[in-house]
N, C-alpha and C. Protein backbone atom coordinates (compact mmCIF):
# COMPACT_ATOMS: atom_id res chain seq x y z
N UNK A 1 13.33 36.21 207.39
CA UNK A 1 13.34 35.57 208.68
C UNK A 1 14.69 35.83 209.35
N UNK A 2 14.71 35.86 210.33
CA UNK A 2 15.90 36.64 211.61
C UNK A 2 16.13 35.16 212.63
N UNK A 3 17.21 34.30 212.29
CA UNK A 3 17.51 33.47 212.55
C UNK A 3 18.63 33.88 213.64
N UNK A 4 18.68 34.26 215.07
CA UNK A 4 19.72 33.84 216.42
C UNK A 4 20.52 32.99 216.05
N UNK A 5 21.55 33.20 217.11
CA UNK A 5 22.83 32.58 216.78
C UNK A 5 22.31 31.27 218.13
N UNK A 6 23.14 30.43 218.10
CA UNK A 6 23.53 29.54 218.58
C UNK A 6 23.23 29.80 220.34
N UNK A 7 22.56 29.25 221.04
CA UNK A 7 23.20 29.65 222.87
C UNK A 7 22.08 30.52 222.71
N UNK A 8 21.41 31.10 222.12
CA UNK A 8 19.58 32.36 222.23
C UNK A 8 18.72 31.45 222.44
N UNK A 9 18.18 31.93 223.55
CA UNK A 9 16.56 31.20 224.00
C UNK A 9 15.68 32.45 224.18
N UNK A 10 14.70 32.23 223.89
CA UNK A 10 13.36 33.05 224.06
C UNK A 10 13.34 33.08 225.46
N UNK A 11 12.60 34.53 225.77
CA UNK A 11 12.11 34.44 227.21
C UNK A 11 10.82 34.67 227.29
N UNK A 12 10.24 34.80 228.47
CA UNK A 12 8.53 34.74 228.73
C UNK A 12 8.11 36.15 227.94
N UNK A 13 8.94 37.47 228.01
CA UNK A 13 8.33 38.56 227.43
C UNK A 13 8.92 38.68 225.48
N UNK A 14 8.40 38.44 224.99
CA UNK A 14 8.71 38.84 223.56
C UNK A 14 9.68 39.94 223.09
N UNK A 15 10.65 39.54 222.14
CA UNK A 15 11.90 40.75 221.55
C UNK A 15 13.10 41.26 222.83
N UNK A 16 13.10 40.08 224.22
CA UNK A 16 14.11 39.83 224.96
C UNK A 16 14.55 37.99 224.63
N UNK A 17 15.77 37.97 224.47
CA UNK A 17 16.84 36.51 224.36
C UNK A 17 18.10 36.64 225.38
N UNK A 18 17.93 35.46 225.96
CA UNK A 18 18.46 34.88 226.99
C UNK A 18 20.03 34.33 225.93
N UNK A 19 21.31 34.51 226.00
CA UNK A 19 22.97 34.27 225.55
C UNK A 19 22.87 33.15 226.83
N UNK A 20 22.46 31.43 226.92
CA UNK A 20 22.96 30.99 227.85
C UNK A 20 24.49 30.39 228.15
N UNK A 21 25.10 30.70 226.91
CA UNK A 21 26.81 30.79 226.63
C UNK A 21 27.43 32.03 227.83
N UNK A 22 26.97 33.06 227.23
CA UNK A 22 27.43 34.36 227.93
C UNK A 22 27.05 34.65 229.48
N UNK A 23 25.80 34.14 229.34
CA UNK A 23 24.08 34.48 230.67
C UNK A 23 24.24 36.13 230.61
N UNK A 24 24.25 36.62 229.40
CA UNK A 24 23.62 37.90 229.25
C UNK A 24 22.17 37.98 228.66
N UNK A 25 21.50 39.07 229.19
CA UNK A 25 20.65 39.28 228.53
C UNK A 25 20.18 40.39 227.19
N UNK A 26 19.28 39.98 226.07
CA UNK A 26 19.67 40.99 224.79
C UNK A 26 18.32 41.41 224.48
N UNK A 27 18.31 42.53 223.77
CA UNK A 27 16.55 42.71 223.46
C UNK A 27 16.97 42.70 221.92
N UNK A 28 16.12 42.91 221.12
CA UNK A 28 16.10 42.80 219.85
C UNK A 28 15.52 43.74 219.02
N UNK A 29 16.55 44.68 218.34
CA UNK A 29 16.02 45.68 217.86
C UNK A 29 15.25 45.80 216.48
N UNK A 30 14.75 47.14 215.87
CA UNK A 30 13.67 47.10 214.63
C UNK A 30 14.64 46.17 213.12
N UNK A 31 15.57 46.24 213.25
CA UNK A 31 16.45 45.92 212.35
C UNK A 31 17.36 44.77 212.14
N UNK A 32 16.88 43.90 213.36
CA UNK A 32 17.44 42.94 213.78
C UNK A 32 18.33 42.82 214.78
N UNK A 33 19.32 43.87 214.86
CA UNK A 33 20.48 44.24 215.65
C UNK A 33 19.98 43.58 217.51
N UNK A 34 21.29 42.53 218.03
CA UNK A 34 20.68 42.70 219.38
C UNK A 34 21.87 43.32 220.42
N UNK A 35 20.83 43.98 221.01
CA UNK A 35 21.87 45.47 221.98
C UNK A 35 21.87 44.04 223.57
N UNK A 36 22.68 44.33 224.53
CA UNK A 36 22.77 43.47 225.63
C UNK A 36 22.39 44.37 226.26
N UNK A 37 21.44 44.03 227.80
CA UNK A 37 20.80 45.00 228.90
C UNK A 37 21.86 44.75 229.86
N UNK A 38 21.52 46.18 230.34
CA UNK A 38 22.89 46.05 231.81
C UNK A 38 22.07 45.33 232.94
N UNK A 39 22.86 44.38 233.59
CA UNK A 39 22.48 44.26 234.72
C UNK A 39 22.35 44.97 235.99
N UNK A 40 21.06 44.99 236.40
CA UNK A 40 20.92 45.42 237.51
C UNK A 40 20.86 44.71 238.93
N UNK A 41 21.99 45.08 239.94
CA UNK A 41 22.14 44.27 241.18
C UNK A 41 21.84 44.55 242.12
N UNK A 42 21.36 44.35 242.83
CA UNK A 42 21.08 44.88 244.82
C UNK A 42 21.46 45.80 245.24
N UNK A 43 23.40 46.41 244.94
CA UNK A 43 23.56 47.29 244.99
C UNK A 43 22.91 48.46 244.41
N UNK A 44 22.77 48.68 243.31
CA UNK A 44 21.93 49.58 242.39
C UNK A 44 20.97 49.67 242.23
N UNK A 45 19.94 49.26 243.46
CA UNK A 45 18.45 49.24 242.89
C UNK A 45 17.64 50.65 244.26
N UNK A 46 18.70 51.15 244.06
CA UNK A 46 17.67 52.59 245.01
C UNK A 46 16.20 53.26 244.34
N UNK A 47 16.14 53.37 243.06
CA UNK A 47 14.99 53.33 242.53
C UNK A 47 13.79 52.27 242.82
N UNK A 48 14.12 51.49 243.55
CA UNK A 48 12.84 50.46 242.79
C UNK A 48 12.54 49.49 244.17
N UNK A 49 12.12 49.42 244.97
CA UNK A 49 11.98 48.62 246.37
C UNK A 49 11.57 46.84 246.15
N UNK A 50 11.36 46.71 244.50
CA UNK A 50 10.11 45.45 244.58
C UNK A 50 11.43 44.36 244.13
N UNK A 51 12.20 44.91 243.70
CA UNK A 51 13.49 43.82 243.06
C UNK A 51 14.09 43.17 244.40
N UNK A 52 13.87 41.75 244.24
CA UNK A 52 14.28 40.67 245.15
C UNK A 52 15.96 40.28 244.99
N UNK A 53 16.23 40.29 243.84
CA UNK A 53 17.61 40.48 243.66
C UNK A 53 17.90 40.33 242.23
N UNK A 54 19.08 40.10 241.77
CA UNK A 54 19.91 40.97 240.79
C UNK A 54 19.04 39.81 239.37
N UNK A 55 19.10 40.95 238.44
CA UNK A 55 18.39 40.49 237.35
C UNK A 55 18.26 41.76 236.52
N UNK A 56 17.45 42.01 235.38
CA UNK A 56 17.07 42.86 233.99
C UNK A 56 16.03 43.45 234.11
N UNK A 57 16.00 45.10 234.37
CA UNK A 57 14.70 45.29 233.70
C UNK A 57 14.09 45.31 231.98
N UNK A 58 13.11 44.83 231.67
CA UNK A 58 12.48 45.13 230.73
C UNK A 58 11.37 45.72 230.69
N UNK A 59 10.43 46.11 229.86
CA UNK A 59 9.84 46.49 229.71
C UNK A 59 8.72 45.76 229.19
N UNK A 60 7.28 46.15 229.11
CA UNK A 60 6.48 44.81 228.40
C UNK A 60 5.47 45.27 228.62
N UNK A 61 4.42 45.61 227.42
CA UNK A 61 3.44 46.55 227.47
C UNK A 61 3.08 47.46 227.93
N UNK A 62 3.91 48.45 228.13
CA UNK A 62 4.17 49.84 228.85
C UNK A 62 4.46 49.78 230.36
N UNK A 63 4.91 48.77 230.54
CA UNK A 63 5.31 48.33 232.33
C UNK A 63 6.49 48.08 232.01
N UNK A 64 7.14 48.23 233.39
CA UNK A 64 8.56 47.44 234.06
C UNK A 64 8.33 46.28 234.48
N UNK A 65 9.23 45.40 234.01
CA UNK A 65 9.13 44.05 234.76
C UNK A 65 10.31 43.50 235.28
N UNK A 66 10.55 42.85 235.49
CA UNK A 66 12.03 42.30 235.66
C UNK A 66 12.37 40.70 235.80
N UNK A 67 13.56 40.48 234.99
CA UNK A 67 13.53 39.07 234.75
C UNK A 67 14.91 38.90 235.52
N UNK A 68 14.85 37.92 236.38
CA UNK A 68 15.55 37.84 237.61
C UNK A 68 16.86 36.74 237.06
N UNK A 69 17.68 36.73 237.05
CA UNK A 69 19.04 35.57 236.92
C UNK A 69 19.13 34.68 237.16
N UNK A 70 18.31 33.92 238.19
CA UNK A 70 18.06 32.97 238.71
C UNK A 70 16.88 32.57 237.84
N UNK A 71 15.83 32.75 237.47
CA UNK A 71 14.94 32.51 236.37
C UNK A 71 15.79 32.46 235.04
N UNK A 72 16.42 33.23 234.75
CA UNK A 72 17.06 33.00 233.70
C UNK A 72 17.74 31.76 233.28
N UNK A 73 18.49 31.65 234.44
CA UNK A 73 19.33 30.36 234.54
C UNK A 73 19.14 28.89 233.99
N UNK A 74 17.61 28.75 234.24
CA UNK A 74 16.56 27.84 234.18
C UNK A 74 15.96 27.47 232.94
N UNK A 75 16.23 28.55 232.16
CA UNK A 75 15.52 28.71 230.72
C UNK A 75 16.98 27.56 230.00
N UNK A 76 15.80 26.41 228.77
CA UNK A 76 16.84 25.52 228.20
C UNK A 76 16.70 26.52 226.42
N UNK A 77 18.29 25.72 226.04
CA UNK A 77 18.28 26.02 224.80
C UNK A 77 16.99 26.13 223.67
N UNK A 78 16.25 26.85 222.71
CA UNK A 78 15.41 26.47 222.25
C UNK A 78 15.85 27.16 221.06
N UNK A 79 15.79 26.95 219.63
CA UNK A 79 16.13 27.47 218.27
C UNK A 79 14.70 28.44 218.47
N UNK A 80 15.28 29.80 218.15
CA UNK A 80 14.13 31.06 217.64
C UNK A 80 14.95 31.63 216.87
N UNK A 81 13.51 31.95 215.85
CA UNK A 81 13.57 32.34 214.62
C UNK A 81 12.31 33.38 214.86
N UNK A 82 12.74 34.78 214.25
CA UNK A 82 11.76 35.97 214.18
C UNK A 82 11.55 35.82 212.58
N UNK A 83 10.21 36.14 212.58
CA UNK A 83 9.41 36.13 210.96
C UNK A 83 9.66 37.56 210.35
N UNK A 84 10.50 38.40 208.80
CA UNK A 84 10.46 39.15 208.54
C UNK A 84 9.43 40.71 208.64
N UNK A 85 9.73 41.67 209.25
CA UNK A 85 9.08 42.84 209.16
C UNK A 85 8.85 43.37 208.04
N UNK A 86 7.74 44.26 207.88
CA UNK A 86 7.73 45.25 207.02
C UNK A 86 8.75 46.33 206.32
N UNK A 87 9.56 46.56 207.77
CA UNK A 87 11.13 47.39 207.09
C UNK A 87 12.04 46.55 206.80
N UNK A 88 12.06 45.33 206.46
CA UNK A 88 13.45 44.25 206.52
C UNK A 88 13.67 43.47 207.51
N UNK A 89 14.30 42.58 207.08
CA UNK A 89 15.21 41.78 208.09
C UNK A 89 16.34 42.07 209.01
């Protein structure tokens, strides 16, 4: 079992955690390891017309989605715990 540190909340898409210590966002890799996503802001969004403002893309069943900062914000502390894989913890 893959027990988060302290300040990790789950978010609506699975294997992304919300740092509400930091307000970064992290995805969670095969091995446990969690990498932080860059934020993407207003300035930087020439690719993409549908982003309302600054927030994360992820990904989530072969789509882009995006989880906005202001949603984020909102999310409360909750203890998550991931159940061991087949390759390890």
């Amino acid at each position: 079992m893959v027990v988060l540190p302290f300040g990790f909340t789950a978010t609506k898409y699975p294997g992304y955690f919300w740092d509400t210590n930091h307000h970064k966002l992290y995805s969670i890799k095969v091995g446990g390891e969690l990498r932080p996503l860059p934020l993407v802001t207003m300035k930087n969004k020439w690719w993409n017309s549908y982003q309302k403002e600054d927030g994360y893309r992820v990904s989530h069943k072969g789509k882009h989605r995006y989880l906005y900062v202001s949603e984020l914000m909102k999310l409360k502390v909750v203890d998550s715990t991931l159940p061991c894989q087949p390759w390890g913890c």
